[in-house]
C-alpha atoms as a PDB file:
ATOM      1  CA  UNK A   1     -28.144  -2.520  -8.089  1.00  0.00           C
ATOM      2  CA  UNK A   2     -28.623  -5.129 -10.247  1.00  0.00           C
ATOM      3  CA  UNK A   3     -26.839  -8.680 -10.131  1.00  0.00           C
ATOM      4  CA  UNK A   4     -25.014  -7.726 -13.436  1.00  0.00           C
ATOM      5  CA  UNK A   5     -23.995  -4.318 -12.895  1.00  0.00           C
ATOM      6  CA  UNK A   6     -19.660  -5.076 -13.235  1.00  0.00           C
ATOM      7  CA  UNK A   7     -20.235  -7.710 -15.914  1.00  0.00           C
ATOM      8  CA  UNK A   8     -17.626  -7.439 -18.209  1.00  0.00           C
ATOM      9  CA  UNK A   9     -15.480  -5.659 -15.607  1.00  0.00           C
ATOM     10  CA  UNK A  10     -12.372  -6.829 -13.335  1.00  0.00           C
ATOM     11  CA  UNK A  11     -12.252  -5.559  -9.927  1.00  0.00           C
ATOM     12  CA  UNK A  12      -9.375  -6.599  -7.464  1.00  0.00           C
ATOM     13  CA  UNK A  13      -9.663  -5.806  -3.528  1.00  0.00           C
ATOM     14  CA  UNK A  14      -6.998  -6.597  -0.996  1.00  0.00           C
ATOM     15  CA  UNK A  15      -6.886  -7.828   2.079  1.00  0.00           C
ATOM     16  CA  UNK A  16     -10.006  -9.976   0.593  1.00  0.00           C
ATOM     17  CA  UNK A  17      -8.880 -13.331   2.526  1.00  0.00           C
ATOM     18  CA  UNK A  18     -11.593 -12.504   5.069  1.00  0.00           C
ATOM     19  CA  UNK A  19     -14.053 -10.066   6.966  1.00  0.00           C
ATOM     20  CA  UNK A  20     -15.172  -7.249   4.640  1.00  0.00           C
ATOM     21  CA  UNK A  21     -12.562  -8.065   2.008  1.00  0.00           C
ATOM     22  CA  UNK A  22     -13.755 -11.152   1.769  1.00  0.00           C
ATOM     23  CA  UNK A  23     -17.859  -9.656   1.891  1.00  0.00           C
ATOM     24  CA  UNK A  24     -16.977  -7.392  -0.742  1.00  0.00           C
ATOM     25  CA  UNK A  25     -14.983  -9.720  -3.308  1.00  0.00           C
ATOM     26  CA  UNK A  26     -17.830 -12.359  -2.792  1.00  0.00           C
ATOM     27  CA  UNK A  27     -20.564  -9.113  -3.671  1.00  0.00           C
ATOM     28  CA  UNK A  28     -18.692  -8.079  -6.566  1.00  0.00           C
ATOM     29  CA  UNK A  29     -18.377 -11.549  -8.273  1.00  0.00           C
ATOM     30  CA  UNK A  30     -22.972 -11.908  -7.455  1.00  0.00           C
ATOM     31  CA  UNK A  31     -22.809  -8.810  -9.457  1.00  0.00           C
ATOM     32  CA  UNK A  32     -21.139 -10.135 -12.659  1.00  0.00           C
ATOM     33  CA  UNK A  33     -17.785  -8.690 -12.276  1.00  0.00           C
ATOM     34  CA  UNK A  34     -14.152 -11.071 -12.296  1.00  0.00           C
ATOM     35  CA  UNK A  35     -12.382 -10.596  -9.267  1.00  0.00           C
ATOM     36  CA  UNK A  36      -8.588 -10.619  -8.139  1.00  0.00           C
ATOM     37  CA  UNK A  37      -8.602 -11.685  -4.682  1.00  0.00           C
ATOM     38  CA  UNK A  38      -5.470 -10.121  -3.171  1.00  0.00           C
ATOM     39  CA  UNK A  39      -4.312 -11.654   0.670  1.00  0.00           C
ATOM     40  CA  UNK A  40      -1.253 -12.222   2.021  1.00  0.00           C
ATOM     41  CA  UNK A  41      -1.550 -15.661   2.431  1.00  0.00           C
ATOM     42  CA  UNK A  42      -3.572 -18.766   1.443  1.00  0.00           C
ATOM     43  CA  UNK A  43      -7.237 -17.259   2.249  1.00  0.00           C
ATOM     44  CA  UNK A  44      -6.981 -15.845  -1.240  1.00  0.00           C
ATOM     45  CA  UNK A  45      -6.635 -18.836  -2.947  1.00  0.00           C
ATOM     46  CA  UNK A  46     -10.051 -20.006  -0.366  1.00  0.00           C
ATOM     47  CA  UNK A  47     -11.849 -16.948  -1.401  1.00  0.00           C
ATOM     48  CA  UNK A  48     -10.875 -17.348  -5.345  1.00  0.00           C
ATOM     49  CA  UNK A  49     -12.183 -20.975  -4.851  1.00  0.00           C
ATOM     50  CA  UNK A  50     -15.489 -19.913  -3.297  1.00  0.00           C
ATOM     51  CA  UNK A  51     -16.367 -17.438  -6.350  1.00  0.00           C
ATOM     52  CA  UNK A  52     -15.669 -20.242  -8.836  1.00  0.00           C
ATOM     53  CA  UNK A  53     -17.340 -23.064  -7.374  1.00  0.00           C
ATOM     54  CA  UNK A  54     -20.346 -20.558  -7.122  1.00  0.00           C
ATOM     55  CA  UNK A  55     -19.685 -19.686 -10.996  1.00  0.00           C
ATOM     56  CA  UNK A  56     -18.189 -16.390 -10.857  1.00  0.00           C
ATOM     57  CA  UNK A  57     -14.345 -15.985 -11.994  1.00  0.00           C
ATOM     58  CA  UNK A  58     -11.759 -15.073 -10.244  1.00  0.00           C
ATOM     59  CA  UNK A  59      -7.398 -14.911  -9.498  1.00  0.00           C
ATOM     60  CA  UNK A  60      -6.198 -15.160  -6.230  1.00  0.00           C
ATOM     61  CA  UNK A  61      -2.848 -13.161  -5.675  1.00  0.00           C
ATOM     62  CA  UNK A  62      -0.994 -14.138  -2.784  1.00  0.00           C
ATOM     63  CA  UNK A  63       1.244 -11.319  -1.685  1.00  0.00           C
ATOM     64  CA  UNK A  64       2.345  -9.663   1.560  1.00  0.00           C
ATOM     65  CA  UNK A  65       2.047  -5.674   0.778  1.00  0.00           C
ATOM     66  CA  UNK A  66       4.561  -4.851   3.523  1.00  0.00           C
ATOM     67  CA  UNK A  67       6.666  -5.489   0.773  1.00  0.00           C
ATOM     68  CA  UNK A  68       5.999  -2.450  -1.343  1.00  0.00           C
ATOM     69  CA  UNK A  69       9.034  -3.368  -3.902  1.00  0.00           C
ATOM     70  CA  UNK A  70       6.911  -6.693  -4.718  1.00  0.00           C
ATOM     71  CA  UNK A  71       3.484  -4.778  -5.299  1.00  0.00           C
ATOM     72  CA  UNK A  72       4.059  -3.671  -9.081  1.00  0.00           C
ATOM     73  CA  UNK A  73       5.686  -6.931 -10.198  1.00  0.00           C
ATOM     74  CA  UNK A  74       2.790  -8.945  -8.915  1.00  0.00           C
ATOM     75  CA  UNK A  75       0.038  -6.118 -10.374  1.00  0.00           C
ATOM     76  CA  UNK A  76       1.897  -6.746 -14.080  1.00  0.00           C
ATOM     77  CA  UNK A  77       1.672 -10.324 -13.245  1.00  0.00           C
ATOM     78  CA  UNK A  78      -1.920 -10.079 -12.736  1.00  0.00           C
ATOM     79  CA  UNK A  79      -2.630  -8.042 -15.846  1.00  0.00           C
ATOM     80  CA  UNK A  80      -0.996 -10.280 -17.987  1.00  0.00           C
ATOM     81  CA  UNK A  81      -2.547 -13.472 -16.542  1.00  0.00           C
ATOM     82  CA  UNK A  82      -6.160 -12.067 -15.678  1.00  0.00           C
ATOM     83  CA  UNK A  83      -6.264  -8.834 -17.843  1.00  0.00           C
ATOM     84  CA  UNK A  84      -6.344  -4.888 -16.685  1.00  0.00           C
ATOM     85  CA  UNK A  85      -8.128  -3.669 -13.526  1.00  0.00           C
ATOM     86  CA  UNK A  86     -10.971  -1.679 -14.182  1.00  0.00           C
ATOM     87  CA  UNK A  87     -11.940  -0.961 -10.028  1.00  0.00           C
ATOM     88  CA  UNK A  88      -9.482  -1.789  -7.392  1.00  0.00           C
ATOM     89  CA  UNK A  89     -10.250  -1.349  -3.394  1.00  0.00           C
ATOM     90  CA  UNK A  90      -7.521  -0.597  -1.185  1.00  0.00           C
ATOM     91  CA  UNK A  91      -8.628  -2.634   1.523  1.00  0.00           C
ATOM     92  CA  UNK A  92      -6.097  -4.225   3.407  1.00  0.00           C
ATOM     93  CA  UNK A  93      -4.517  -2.696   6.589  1.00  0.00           C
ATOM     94  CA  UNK A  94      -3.246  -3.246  10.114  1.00  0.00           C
ATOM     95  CA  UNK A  95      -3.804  -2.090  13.331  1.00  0.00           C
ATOM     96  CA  UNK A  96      -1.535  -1.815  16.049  1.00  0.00           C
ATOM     97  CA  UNK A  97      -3.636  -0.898  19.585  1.00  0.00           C
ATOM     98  CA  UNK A  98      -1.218   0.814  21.073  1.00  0.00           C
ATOM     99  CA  UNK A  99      -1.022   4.635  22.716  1.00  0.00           C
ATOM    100  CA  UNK A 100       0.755   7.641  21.092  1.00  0.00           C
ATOM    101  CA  UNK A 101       3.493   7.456  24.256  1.00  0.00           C
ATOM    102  CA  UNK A 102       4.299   3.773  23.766  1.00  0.00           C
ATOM    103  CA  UNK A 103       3.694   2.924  19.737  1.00  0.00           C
ATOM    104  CA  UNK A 104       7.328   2.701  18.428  1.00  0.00           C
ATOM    105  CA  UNK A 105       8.782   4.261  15.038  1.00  0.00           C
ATOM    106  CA  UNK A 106       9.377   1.329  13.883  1.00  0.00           C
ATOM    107  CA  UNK A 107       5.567   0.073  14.405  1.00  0.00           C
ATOM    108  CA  UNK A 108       4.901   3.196  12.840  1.00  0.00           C
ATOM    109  CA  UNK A 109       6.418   2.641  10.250  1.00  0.00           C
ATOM    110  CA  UNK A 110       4.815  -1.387  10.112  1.00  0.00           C
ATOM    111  CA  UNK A 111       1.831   0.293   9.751  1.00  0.00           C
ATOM    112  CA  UNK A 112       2.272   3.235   7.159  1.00  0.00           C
ATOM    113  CA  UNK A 113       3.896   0.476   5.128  1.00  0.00           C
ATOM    114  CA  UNK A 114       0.659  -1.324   4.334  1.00  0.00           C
ATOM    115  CA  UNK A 115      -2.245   1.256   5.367  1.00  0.00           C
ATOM    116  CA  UNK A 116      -0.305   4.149   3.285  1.00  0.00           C
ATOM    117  CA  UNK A 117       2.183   3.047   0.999  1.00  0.00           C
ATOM    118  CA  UNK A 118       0.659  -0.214  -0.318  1.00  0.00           C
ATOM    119  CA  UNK A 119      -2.450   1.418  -1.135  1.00  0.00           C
ATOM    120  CA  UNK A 120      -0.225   4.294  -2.571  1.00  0.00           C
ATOM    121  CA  UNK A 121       1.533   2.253  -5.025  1.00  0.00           C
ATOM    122  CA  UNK A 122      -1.074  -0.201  -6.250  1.00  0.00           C
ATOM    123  CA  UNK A 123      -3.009   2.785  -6.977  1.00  0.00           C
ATOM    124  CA  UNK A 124      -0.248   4.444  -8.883  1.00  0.00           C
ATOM    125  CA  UNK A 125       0.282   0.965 -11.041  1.00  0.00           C
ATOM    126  CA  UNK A 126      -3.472  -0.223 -11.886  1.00  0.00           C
ATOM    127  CA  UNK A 127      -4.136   3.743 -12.573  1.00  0.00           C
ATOM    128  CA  UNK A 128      -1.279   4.005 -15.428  1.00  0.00           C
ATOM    129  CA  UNK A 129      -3.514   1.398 -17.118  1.00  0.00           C
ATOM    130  CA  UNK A 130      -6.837   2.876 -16.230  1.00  0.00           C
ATOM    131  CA  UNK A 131      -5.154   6.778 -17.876  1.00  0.00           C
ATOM    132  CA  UNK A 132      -4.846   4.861 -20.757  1.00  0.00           C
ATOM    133  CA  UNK A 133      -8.049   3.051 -21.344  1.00  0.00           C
ATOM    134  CA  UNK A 134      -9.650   6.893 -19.918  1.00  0.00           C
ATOM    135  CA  UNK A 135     -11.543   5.052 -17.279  1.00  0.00           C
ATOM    136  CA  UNK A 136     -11.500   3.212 -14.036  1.00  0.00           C
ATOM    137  CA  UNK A 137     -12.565   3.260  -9.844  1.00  0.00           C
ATOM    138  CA  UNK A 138     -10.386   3.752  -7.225  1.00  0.00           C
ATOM    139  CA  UNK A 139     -11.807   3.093  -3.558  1.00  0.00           C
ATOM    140  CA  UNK A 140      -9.465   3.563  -0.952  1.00  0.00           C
ATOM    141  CA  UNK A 141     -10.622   1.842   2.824  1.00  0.00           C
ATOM    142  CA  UNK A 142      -9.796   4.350   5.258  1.00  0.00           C
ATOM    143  CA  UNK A 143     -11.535   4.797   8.939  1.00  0.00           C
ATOM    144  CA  UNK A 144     -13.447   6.997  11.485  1.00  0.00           C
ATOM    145  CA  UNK A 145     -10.098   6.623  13.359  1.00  0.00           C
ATOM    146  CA  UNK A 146      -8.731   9.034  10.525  1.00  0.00           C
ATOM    147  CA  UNK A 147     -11.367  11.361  10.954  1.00  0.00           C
ATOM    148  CA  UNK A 148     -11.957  11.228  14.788  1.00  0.00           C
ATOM    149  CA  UNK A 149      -9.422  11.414  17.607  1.00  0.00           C
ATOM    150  CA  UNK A 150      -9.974   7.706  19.387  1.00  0.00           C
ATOM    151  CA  UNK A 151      -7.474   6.382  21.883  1.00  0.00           C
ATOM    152  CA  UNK A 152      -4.706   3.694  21.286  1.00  0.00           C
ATOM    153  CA  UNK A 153      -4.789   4.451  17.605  1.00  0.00           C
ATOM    154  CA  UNK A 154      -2.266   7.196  17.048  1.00  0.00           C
ATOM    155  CA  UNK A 155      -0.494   5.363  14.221  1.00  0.00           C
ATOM    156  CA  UNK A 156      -3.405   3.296  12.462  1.00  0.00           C
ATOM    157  CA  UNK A 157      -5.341   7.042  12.810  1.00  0.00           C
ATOM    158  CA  UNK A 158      -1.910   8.573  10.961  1.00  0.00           C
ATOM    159  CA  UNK A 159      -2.451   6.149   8.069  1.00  0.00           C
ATOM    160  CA  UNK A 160      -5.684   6.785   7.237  1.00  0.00           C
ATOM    161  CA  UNK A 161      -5.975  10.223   7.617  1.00  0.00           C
ATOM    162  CA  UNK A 162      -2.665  10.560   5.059  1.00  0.00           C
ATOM    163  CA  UNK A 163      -4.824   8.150   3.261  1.00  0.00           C
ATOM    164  CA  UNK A 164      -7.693  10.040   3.013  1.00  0.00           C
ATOM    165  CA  UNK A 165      -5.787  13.446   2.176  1.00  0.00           C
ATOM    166  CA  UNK A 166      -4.371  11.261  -1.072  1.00  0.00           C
ATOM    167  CA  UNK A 167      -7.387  10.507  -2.052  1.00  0.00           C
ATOM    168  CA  UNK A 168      -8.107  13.960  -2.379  1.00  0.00           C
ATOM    169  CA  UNK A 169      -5.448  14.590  -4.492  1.00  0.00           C
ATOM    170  CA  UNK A 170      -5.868  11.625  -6.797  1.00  0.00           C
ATOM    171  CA  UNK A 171      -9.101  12.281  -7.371  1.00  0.00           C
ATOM    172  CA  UNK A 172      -8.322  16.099  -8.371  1.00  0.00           C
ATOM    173  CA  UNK A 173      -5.447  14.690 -10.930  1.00  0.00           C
ATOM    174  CA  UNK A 174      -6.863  11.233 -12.279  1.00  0.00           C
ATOM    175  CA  UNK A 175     -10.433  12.932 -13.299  1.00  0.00           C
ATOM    176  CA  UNK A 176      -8.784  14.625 -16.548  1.00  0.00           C
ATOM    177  CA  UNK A 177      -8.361  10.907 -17.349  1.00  0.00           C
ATOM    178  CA  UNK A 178     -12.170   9.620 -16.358  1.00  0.00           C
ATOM    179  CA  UNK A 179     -11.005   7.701 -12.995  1.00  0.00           C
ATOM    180  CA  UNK A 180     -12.676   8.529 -10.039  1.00  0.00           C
ATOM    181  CA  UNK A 181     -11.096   7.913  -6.715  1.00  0.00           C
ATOM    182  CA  UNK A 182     -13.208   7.826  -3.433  1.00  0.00           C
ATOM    183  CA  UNK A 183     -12.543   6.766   0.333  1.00  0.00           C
ATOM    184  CA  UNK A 184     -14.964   4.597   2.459  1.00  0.00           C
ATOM    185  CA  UNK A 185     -14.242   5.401   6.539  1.00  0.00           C
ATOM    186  CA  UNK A 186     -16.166   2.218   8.276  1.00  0.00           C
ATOM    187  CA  UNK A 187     -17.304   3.152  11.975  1.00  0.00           C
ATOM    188  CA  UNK A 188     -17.577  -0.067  14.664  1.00  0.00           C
ATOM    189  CA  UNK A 189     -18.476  -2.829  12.309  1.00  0.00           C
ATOM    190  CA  UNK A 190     -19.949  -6.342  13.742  1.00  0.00           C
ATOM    191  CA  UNK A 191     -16.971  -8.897  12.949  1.00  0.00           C
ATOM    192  CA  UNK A 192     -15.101 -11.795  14.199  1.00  0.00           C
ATOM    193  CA  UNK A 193     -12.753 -10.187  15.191  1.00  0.00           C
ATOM    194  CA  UNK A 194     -15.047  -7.410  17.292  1.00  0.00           C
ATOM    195  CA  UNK A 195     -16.950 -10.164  19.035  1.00  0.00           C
ATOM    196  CA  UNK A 196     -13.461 -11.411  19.974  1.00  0.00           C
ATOM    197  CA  UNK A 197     -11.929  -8.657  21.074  1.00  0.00           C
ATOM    198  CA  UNK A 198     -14.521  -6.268  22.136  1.00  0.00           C
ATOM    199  CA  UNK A 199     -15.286  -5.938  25.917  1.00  0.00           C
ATOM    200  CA  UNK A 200     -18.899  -5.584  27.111  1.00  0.00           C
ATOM    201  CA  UNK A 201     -17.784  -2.109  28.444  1.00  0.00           C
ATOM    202  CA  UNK A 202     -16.016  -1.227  25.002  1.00  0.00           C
ATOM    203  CA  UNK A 203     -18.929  -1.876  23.259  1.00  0.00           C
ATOM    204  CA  UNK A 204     -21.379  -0.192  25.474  1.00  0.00           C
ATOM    205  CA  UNK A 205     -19.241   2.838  25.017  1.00  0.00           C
ATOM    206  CA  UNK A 206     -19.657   2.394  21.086  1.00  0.00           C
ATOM    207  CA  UNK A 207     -22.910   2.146  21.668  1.00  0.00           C
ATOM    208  CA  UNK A 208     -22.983   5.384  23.614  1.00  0.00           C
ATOM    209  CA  UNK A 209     -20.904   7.147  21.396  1.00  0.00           C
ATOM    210  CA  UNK A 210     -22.722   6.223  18.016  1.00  0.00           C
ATOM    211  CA  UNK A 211     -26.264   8.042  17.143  1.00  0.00           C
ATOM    212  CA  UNK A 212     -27.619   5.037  15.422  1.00  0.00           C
ATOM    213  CA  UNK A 213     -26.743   3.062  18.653  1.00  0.00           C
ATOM    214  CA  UNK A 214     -25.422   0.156  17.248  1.00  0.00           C
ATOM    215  CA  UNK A 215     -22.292  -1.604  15.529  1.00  0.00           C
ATOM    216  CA  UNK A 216     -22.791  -1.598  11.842  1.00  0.00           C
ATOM    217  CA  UNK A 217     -22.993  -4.709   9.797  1.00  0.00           C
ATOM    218  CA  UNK A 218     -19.968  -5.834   6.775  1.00  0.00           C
ATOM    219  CA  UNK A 219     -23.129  -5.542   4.149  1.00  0.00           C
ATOM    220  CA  UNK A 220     -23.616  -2.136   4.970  1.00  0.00           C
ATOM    221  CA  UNK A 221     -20.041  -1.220   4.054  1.00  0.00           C
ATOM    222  CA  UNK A 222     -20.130  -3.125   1.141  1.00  0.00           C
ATOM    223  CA  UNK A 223     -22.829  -1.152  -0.484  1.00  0.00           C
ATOM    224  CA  UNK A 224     -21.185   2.222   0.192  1.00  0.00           C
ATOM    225  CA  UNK A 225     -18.464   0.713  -1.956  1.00  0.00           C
ATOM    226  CA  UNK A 226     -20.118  -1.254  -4.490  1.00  0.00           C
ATOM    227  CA  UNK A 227     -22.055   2.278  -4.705  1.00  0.00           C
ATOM    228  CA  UNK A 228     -18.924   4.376  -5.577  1.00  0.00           C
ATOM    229  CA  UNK A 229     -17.653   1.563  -7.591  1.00  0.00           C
ATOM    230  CA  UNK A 230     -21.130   1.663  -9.875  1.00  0.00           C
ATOM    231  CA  UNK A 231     -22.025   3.644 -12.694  1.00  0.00           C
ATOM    232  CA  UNK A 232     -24.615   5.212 -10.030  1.00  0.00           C
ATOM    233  CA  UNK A 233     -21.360   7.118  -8.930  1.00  0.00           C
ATOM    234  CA  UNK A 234     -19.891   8.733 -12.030  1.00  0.00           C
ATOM    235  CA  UNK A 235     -19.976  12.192 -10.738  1.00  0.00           C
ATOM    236  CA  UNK A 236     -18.464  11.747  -7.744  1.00  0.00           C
ATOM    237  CA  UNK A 237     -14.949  12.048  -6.841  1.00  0.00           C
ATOM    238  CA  UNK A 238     -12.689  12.847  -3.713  1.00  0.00           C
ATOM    239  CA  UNK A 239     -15.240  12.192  -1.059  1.00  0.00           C
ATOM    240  CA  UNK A 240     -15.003  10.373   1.941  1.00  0.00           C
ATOM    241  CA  UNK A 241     -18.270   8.709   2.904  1.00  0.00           C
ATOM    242  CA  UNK A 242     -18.323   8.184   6.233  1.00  0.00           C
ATOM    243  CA  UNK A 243     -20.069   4.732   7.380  1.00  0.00           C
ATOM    244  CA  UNK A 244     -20.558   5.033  10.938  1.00  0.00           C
ATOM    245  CA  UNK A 245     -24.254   5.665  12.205  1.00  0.00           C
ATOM    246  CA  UNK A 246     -23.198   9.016  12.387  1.00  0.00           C
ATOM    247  CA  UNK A 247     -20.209   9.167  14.672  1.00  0.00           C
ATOM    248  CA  UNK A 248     -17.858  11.019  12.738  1.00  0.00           C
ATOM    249  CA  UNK A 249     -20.885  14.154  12.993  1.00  0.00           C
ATOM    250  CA  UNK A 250     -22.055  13.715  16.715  1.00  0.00           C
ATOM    251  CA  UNK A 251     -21.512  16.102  19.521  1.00  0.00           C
ATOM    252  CA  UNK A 252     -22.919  15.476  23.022  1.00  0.00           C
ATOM    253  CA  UNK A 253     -25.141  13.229  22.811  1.00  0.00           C
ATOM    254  CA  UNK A 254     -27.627  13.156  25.850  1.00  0.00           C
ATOM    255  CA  UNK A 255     -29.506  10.042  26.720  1.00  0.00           C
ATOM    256  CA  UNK A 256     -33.327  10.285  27.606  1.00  0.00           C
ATOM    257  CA  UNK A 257     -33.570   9.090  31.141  1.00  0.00           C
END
């Protein structure tokens, strides 16, 4: 991929305030594209900074997506001031670590509101534009958790398999149109907040669990996306791509003694 392969394009990714939001925003902006930086709070002004001072252009949107009602005001907003989307990444979502017998309807609901129907309706409003123009990349962030069935995850897992099942059907009904719509499902990545919150027995079980052996790294992500995002990746639509060393595939996995 070469360092102006989105030149002339606009690209906006939520939840790009930090971790591989913020990785991915920063990698699209090296590789000539302008970049809405969407966060709910002032990171995306700090991230829209960062890409200028390093010459690259770029909005930041501040806006919580719990509130779906606010989400298509503030996408017109942004087309107006910035101009239309061309790629937008459906990044931003929340977790809440918590087991099927004690997660609450309303934290349920929390968490469909911005894994499920944020992503929902900012793809519905940038794609109106993108049916019109008969172009335009859709990459939704969704998770091994949606493909796998991992403890203390029951309603992040809900999210992002519903997630992944739109995708599907976008993809099937924006490709009359020339949009492509894909889903990246990230396995144990290295991060702040893993090295925080990760026990040494947690990760030794990731480890265990993972044929690579290893927690992946927020660049490897980032290429699966900048991938489907890429002219590289015209022909291919609806797919999850799985970006887990291989956990999403494994069965027993015996260790040599």
């Amino acid at each position: 991929m070469n360092n102006e392969e989105f030149a002339g394009q606009r690209c906006l990714v939520t939840g790009a305030g930090r971790g591989i939001g913020r990785e991915l925003a920063l990698a699209f902006s090296r590789h000539g594209a302008a970049v809405a930086v969407l966060d709910r709070d002032e990171s995306a002004r700090a991230v829209a900074d960062e890409i200028r001072k390093a010459g690259g252009s770029a909005e930041p949107v501040i806006l919580d997506l719990a509130d779906t009602a606010a989400i298509e005001p503030a996408l017109d907003a942004l087309a107006s001031a910035f101009g239309a989307i061309d790629i937008l990444v459906n990044n931003a979502a929340i977790v809440v670590p918590k087991l099927f017998l004690e997660t609450t309807l309303q934290e349920l609901e929390t968490v469909l509101r911005v894994n499920l129907h944020a992503p929902f309706v900012c793809a519905q409003v940038l794609a109106r534009s993108m049916v019109q123009r008969k172009r335009g990349r859709i990459v939704n962030i969704a998770s091994h958790s949606g493909l796998r069935g991992s403890t203390a995850r029951a309603a992040y897992a809900a999210s992002k398999g519903a997630l992944m099942a739109a995708t599907r059907v976008m993809a099937v009904e924006l490709a009359p149109h020339g949009i492509t719509v894909n889903a990246v499902a990230p396995g144990p990545i290295e991060s702040d907040l893993t090295i925080r919150t990760h026990s040494a027995e947690r990760r030794a079980s990731w480890n265990d669990a993972v044929p690579l052996g290893r927690y992946g790294r927020a660049e490897e992500v980032v290429a699966a996306i900048l991938f489907l995002a890429s002219p590289g990746a015209s022909y291919i639509t609806g797919h999850t791509l799985a970006v887990d060393g291989g956990f999403s595939q494994a069965g027993l996995i015996l260790k040599p003694k």
